[in-house]
N, C-alpha and C. Protein backbone atom coordinates (compact mmCIF):
# COMPACT_ATOMS: atom_id res chain seq x y z
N UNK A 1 -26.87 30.55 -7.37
CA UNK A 1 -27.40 29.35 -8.00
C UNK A 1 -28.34 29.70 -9.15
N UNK A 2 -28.93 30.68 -9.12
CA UNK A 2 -30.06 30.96 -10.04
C UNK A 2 -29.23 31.42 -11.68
N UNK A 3 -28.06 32.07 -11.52
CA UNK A 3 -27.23 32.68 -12.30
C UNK A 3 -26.64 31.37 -13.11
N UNK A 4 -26.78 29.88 -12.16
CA UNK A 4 -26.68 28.84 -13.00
C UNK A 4 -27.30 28.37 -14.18
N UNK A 5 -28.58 28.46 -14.03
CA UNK A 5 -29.64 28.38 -14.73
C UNK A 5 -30.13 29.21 -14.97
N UNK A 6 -29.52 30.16 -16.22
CA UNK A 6 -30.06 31.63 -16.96
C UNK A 6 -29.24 30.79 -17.92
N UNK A 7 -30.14 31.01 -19.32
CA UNK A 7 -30.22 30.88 -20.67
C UNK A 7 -29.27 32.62 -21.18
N UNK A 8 -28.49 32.58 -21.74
CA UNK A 8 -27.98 34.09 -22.80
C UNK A 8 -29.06 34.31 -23.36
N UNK A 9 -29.19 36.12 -23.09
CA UNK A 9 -30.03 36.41 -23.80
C UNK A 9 -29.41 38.08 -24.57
N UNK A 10 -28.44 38.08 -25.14
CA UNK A 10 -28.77 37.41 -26.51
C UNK A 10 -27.60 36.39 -26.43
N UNK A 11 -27.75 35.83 -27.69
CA UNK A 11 -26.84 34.62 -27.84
C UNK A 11 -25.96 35.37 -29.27
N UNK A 12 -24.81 34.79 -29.19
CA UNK A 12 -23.79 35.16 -30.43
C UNK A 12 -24.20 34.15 -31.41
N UNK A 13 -24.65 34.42 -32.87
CA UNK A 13 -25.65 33.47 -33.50
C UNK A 13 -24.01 32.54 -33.72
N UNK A 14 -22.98 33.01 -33.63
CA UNK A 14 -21.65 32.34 -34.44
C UNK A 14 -21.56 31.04 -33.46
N UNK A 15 -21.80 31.40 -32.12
CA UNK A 15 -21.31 30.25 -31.09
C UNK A 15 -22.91 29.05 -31.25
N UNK A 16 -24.21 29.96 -31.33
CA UNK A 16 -24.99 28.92 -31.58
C UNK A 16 -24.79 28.14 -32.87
N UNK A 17 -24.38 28.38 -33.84
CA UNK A 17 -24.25 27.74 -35.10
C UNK A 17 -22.85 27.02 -34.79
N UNK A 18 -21.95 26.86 -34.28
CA UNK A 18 -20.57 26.34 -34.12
C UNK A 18 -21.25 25.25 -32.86
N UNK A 19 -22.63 25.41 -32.11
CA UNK A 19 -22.97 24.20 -31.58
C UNK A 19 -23.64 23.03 -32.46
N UNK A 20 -24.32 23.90 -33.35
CA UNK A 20 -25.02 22.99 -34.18
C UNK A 20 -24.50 22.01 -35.47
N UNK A 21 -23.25 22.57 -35.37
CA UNK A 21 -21.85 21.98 -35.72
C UNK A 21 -21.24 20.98 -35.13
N UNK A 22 -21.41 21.01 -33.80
CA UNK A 22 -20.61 20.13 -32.97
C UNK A 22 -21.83 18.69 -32.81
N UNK A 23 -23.12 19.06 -32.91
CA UNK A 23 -24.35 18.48 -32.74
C UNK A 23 -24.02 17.47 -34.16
N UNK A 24 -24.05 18.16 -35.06
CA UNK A 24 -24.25 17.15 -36.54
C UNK A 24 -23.01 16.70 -36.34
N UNK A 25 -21.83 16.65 -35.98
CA UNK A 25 -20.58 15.83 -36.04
C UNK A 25 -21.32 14.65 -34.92
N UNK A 26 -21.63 14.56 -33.80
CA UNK A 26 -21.80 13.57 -33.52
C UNK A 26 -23.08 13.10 -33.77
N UNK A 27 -23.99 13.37 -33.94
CA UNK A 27 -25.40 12.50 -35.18
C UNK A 27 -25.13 11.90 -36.25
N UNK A 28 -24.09 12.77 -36.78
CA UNK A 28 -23.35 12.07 -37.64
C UNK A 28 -23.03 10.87 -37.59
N UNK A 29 -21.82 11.39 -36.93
CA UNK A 29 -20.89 10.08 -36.62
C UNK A 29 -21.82 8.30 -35.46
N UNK A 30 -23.02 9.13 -34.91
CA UNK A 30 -23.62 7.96 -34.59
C UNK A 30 -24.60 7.18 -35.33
N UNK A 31 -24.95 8.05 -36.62
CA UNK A 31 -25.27 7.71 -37.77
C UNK A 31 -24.99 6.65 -38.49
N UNK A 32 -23.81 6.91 -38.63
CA UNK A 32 -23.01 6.49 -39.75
C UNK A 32 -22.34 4.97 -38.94
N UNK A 33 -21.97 4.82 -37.36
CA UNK A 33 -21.27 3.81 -37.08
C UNK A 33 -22.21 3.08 -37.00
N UNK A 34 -23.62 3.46 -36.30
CA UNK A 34 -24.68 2.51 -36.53
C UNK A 34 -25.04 1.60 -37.33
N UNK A 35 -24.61 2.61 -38.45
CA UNK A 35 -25.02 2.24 -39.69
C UNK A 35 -24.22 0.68 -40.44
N UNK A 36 -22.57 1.42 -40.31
CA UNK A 36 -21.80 0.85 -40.75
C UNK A 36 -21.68 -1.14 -39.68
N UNK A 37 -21.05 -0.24 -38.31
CA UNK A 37 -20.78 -1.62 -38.02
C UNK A 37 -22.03 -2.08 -36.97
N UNK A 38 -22.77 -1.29 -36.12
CA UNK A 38 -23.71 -1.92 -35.44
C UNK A 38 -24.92 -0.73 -34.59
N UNK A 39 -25.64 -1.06 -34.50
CA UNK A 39 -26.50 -0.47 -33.38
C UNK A 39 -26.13 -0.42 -32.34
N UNK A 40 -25.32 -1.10 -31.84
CA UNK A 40 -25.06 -0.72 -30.70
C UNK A 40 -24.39 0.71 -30.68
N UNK A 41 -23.82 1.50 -31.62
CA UNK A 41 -23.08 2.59 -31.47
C UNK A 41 -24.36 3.78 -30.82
N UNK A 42 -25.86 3.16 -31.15
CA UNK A 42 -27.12 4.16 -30.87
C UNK A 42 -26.71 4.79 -28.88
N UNK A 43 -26.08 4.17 -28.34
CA UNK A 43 -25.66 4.67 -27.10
C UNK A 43 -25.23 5.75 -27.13
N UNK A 44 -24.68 6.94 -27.75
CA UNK A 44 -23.96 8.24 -28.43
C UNK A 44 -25.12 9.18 -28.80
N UNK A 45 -26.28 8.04 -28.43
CA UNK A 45 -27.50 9.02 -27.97
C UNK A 45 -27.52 9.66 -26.82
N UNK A 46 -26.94 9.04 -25.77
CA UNK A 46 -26.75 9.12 -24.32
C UNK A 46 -25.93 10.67 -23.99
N UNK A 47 -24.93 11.02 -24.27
CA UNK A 47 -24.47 11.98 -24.23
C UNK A 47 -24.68 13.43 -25.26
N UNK A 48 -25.70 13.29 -26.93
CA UNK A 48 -26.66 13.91 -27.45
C UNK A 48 -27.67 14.29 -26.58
N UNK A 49 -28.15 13.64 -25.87
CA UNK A 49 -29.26 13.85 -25.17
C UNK A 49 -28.88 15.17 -23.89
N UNK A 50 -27.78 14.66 -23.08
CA UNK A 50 -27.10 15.28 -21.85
C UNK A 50 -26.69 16.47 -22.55
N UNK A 51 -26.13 16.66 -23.35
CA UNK A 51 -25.40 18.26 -24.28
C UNK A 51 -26.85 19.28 -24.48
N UNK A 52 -27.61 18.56 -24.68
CA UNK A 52 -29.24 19.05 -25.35
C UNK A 52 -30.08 19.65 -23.59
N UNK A 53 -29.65 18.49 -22.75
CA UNK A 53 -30.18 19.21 -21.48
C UNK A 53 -29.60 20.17 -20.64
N UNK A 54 -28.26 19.51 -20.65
CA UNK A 54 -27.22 20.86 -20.13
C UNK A 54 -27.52 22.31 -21.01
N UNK A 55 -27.59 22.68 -22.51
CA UNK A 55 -27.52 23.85 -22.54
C UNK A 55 -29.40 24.52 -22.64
N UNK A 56 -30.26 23.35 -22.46
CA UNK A 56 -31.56 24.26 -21.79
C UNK A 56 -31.55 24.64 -20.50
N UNK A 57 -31.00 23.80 -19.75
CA UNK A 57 -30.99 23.99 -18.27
C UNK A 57 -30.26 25.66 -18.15
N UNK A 58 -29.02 25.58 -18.86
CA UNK A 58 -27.86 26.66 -18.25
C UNK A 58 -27.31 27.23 -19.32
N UNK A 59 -27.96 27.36 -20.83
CA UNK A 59 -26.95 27.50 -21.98
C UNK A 59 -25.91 26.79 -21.84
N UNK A 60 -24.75 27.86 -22.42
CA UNK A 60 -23.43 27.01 -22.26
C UNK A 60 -22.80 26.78 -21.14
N UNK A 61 -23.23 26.52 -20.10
CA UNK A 61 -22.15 26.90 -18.84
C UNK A 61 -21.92 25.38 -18.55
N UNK A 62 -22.78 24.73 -18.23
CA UNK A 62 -22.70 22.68 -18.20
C UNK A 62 -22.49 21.85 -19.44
N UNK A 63 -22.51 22.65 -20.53
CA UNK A 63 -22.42 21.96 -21.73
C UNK A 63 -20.83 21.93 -22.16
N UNK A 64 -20.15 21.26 -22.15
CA UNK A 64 -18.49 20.89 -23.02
C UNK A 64 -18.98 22.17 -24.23
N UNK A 65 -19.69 21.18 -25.07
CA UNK A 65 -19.85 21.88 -26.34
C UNK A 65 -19.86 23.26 -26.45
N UNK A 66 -20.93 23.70 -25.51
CA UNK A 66 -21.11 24.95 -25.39
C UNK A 66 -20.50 26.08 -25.02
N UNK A 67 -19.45 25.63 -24.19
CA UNK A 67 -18.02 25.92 -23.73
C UNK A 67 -17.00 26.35 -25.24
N UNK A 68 -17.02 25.44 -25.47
CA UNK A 68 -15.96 25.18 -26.68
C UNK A 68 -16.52 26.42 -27.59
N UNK A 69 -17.60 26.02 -28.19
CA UNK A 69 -18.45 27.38 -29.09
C UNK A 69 -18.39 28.70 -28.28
N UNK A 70 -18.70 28.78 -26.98
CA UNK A 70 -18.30 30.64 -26.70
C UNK A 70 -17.04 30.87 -26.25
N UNK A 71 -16.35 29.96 -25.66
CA UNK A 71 -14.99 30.18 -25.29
C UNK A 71 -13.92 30.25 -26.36
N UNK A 72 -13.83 29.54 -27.52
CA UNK A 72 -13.08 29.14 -28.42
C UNK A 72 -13.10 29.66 -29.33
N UNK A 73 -14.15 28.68 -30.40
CA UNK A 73 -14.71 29.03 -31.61
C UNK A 73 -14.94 30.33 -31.90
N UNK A 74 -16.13 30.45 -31.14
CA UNK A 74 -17.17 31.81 -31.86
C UNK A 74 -16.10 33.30 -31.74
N UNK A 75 -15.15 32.94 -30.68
CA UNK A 75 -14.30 34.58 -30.73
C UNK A 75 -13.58 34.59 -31.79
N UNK A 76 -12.87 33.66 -32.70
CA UNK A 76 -12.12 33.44 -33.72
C UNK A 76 -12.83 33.52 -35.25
N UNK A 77 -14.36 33.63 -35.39
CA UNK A 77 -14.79 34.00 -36.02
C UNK A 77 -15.32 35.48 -36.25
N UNK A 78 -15.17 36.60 -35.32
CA UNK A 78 -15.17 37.52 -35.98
C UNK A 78 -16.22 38.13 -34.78
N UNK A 79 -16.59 39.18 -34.95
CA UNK A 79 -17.35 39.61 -34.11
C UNK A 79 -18.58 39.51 -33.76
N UNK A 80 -19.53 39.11 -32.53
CA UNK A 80 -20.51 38.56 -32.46
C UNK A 80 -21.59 39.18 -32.74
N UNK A 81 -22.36 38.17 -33.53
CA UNK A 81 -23.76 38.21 -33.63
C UNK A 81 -24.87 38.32 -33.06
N UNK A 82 -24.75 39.07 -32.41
CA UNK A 82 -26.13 38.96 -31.47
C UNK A 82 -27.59 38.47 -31.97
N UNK A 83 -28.28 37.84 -31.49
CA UNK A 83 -29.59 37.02 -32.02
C UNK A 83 -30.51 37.18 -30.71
N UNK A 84 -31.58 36.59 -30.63
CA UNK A 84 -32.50 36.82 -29.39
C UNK A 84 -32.21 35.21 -28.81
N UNK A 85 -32.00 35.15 -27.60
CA UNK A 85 -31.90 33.66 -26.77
C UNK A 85 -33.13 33.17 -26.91
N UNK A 86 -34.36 33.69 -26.36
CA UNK A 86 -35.51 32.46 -26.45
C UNK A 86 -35.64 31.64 -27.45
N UNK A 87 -35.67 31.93 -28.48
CA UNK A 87 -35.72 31.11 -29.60
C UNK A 87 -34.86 30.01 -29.99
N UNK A 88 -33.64 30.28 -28.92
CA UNK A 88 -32.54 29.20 -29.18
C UNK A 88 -32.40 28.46 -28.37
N UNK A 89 -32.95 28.61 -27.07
CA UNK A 89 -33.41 28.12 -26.11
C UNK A 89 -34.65 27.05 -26.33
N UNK A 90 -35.31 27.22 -26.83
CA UNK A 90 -36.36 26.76 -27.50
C UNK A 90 -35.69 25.26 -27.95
N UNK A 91 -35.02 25.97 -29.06
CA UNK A 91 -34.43 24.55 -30.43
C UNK A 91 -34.20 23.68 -29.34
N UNK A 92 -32.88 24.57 -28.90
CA UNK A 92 -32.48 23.32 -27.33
C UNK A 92 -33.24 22.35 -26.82
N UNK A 93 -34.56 22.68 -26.66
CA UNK A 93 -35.42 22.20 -25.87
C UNK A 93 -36.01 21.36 -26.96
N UNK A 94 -36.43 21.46 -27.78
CA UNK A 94 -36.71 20.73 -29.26
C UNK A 94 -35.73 19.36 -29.70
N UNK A 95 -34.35 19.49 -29.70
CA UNK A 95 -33.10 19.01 -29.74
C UNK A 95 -33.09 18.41 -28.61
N UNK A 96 -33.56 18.38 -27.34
CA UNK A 96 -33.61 17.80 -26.12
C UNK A 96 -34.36 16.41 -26.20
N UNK A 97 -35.65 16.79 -26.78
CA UNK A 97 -36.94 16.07 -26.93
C UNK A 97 -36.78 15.19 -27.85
N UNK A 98 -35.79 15.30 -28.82
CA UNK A 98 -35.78 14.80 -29.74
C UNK A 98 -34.39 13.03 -29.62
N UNK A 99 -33.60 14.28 -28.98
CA UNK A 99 -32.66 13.15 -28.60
C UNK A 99 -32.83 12.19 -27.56
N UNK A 100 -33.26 12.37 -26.12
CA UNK A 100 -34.28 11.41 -25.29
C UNK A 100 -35.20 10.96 -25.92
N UNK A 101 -35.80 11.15 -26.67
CA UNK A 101 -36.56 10.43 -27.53
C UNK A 101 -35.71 9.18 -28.59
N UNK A 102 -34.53 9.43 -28.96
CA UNK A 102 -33.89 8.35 -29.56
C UNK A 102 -33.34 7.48 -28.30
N UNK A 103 -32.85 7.97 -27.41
CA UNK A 103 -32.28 7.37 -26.29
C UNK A 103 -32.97 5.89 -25.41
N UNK A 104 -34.59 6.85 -25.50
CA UNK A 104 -35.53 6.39 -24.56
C UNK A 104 -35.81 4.46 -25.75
N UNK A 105 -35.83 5.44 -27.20
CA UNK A 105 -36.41 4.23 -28.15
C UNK A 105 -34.95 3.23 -28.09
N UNK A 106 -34.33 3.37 -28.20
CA UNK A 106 -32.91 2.37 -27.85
C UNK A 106 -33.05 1.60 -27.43
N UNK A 107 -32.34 2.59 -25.51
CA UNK A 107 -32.08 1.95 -25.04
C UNK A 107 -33.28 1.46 -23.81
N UNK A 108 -34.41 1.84 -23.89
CA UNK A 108 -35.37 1.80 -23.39
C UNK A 108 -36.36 0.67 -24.30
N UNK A 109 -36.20 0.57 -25.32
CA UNK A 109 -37.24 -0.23 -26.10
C UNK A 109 -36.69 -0.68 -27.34
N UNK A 110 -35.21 -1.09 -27.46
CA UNK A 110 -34.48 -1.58 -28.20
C UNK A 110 -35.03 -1.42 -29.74
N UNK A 111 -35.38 -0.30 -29.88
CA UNK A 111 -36.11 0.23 -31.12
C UNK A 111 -34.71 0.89 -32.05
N UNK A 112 -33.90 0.19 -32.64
CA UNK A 112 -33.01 0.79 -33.51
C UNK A 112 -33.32 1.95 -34.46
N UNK A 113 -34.51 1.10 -35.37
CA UNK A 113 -35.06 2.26 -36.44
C UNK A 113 -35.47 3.46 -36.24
N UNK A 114 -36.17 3.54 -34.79
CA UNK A 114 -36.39 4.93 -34.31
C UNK A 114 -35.38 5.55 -34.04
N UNK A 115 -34.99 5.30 -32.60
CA UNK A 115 -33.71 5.87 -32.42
C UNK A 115 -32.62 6.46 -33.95
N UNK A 116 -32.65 5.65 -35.04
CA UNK A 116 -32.24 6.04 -36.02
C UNK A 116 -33.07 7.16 -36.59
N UNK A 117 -34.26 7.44 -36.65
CA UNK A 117 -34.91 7.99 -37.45
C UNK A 117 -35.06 9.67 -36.64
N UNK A 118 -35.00 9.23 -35.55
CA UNK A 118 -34.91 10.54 -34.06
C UNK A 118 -33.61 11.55 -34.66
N UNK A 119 -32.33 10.21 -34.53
CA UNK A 119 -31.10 11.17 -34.71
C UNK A 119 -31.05 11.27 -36.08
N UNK A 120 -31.54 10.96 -37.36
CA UNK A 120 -31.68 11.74 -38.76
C UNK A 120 -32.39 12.92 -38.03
N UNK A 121 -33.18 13.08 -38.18
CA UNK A 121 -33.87 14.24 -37.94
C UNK A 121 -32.72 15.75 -36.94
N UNK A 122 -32.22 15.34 -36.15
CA UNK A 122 -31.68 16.29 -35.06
C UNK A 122 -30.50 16.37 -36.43
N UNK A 123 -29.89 15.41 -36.70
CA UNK A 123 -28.78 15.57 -38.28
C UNK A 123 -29.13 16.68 -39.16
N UNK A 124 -30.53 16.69 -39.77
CA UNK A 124 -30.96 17.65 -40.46
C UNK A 124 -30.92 18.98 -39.71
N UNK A 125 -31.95 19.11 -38.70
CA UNK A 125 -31.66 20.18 -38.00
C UNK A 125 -30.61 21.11 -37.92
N UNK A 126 -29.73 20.20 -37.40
CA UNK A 126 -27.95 20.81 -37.12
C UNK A 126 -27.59 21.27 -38.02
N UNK A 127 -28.02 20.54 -39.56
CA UNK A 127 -27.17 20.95 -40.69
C UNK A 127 -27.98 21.96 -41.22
N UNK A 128 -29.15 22.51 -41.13
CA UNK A 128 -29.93 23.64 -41.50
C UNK A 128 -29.28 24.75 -40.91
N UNK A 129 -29.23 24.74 -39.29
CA UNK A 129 -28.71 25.65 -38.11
C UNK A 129 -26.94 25.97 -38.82
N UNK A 130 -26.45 24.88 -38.97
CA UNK A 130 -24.64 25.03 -38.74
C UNK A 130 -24.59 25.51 -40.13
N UNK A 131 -24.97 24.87 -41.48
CA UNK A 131 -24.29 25.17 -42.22
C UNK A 131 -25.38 26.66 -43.62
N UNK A 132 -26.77 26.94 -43.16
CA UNK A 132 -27.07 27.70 -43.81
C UNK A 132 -27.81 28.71 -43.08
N UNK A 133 -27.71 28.88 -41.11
CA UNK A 133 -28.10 29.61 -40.32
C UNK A 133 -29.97 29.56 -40.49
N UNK A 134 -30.35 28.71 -40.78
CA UNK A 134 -31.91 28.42 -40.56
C UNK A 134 -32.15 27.52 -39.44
N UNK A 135 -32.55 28.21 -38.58
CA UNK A 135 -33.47 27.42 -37.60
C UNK A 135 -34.60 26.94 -37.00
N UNK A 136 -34.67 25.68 -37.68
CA UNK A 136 -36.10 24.84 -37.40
C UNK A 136 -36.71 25.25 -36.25
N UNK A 137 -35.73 25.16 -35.22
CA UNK A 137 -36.67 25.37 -33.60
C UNK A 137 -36.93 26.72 -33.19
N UNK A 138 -35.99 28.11 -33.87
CA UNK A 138 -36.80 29.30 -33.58
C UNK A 138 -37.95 29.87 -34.89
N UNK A 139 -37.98 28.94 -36.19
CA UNK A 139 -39.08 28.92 -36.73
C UNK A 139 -40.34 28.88 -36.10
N UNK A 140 -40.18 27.44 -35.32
CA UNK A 140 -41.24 26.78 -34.85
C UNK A 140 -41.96 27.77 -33.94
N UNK A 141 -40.59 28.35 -33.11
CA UNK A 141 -40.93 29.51 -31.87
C UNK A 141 -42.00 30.88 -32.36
N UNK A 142 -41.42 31.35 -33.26
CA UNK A 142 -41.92 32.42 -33.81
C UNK A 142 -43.36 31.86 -34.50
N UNK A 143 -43.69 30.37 -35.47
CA UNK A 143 -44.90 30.25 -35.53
C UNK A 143 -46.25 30.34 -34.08
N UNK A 144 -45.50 29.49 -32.95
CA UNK A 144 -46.03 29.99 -31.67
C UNK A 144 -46.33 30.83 -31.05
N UNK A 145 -45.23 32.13 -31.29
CA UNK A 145 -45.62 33.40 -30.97
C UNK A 145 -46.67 34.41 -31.47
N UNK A 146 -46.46 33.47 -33.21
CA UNK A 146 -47.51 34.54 -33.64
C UNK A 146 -49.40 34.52 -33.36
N UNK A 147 -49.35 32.59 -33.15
CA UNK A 147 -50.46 32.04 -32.66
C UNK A 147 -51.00 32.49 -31.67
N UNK A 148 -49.68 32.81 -30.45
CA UNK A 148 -50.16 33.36 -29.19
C UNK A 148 -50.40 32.51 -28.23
N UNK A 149 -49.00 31.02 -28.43
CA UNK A 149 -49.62 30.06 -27.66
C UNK A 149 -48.02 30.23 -26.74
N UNK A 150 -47.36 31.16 -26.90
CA UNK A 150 -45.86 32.13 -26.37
C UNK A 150 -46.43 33.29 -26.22
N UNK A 151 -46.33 33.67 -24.96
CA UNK A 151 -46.69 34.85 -24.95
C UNK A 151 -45.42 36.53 -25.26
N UNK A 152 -45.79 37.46 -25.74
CA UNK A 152 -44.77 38.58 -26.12
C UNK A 152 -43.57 38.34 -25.34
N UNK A 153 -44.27 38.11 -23.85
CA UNK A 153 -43.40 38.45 -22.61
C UNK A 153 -42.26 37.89 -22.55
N UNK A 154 -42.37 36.76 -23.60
CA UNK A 154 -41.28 35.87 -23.31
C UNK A 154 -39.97 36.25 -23.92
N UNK A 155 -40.19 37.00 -25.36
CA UNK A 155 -39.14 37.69 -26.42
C UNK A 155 -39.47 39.03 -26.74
N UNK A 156 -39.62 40.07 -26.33
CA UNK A 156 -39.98 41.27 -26.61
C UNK A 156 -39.08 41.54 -28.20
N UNK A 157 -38.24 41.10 -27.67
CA UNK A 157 -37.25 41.47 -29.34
C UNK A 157 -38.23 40.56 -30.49
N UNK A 158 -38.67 39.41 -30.50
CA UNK A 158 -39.02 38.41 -30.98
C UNK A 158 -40.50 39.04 -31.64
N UNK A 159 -41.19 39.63 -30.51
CA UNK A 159 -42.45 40.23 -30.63
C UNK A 159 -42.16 40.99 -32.01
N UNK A 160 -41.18 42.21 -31.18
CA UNK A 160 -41.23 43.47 -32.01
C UNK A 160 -40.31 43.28 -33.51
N UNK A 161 -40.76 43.14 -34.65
CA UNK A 161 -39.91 42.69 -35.28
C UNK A 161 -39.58 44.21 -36.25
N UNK A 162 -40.10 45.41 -35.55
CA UNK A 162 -39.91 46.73 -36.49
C UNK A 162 -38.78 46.88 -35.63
N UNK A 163 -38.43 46.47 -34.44
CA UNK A 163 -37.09 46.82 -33.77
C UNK A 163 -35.56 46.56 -34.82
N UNK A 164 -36.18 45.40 -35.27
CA UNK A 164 -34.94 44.98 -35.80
C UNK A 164 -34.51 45.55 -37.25
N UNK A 165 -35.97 45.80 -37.36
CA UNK A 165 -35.60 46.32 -39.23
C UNK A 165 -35.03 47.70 -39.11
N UNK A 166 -35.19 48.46 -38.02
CA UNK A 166 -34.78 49.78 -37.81
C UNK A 166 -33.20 49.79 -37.66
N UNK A 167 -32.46 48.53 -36.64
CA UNK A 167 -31.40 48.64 -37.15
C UNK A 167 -30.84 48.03 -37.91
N UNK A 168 -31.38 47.13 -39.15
CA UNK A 168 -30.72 47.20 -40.36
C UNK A 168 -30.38 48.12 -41.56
């Protein structure tokens, strides 16, 4: 059971970015129907939200999406990237907060504009992550780490950042 709930550590940056892909297609698309024919489409928060908890809880193992990105996708792109998990773990958790947070303003407090303004934001995100490999939420991580409000223990790779320049 515990092996359920283990985060990858490391993560293939190709399969995390092919999630953040799958993320902005539907922000998108709940974006845009919102937009177009009604608010009511803001429900497409509901399953944003569940994708966002499934892969903090377990990475990809409960997540569809996440499935699709290491099973599928990410092997067809080429050979993996290794990256450090906490930090992506993190976004997750960021991306979690963010989407229950549109969910909660919905369908909890019939707040359209928020809920709209929640899933712009996770939109941007995705499209920073998917389409130019910048990530807001292991930014954020690494500003934390350096504060010291994350402790080393949590990313030793993350810590040590002469590790990495050594093998470039």
């Amino acid at each position: 059971m515990t092996d359920l709930f283990r985060f990858p550590n490391p993560v293939n940056e190709y399969a995390a970015r092919t999630v953040a892909g799958g993320v902005l297609a539907l922000s998108g698309l709940t974006l845009v129907l919102s937009a177009v024919l009604d608010s009511a489409w803001l429900w497409l928060t509901v399953p944003l939200a569940a994708g966002f908890l499934a892969r903090v809880a377990t990475g990809p193992t409960l997540s569809p999406l996440g499935q699709l990105a290491t099973r599928v996708i990410a092997p067809r792109l080429g050979a993996a990237r290794p990256v450090p998990g906490p930090p992506k773990r993190f976004a997750q958790g960021v991306g979690a907060v963010f989407s229950l947070a549109a969910a909660v303003a919905y369908l909890g407090f019939g707040s359209a504009p928020a809920a709209i303004a929640f899933v712009a934001l996770i939109a941007v995100a995705a499209t920073l992550e998917s389409v130019f490999a910048y990530c807001i939420g292991c930014k954020v991580f690494a500003g934390l780490m350096r504060i010291g409000l994350i402790p080393a223990e949590v990313c030793l790779e993350c810590a040590d950042v002469s590790a990495r320049w050594q093998r470039a």
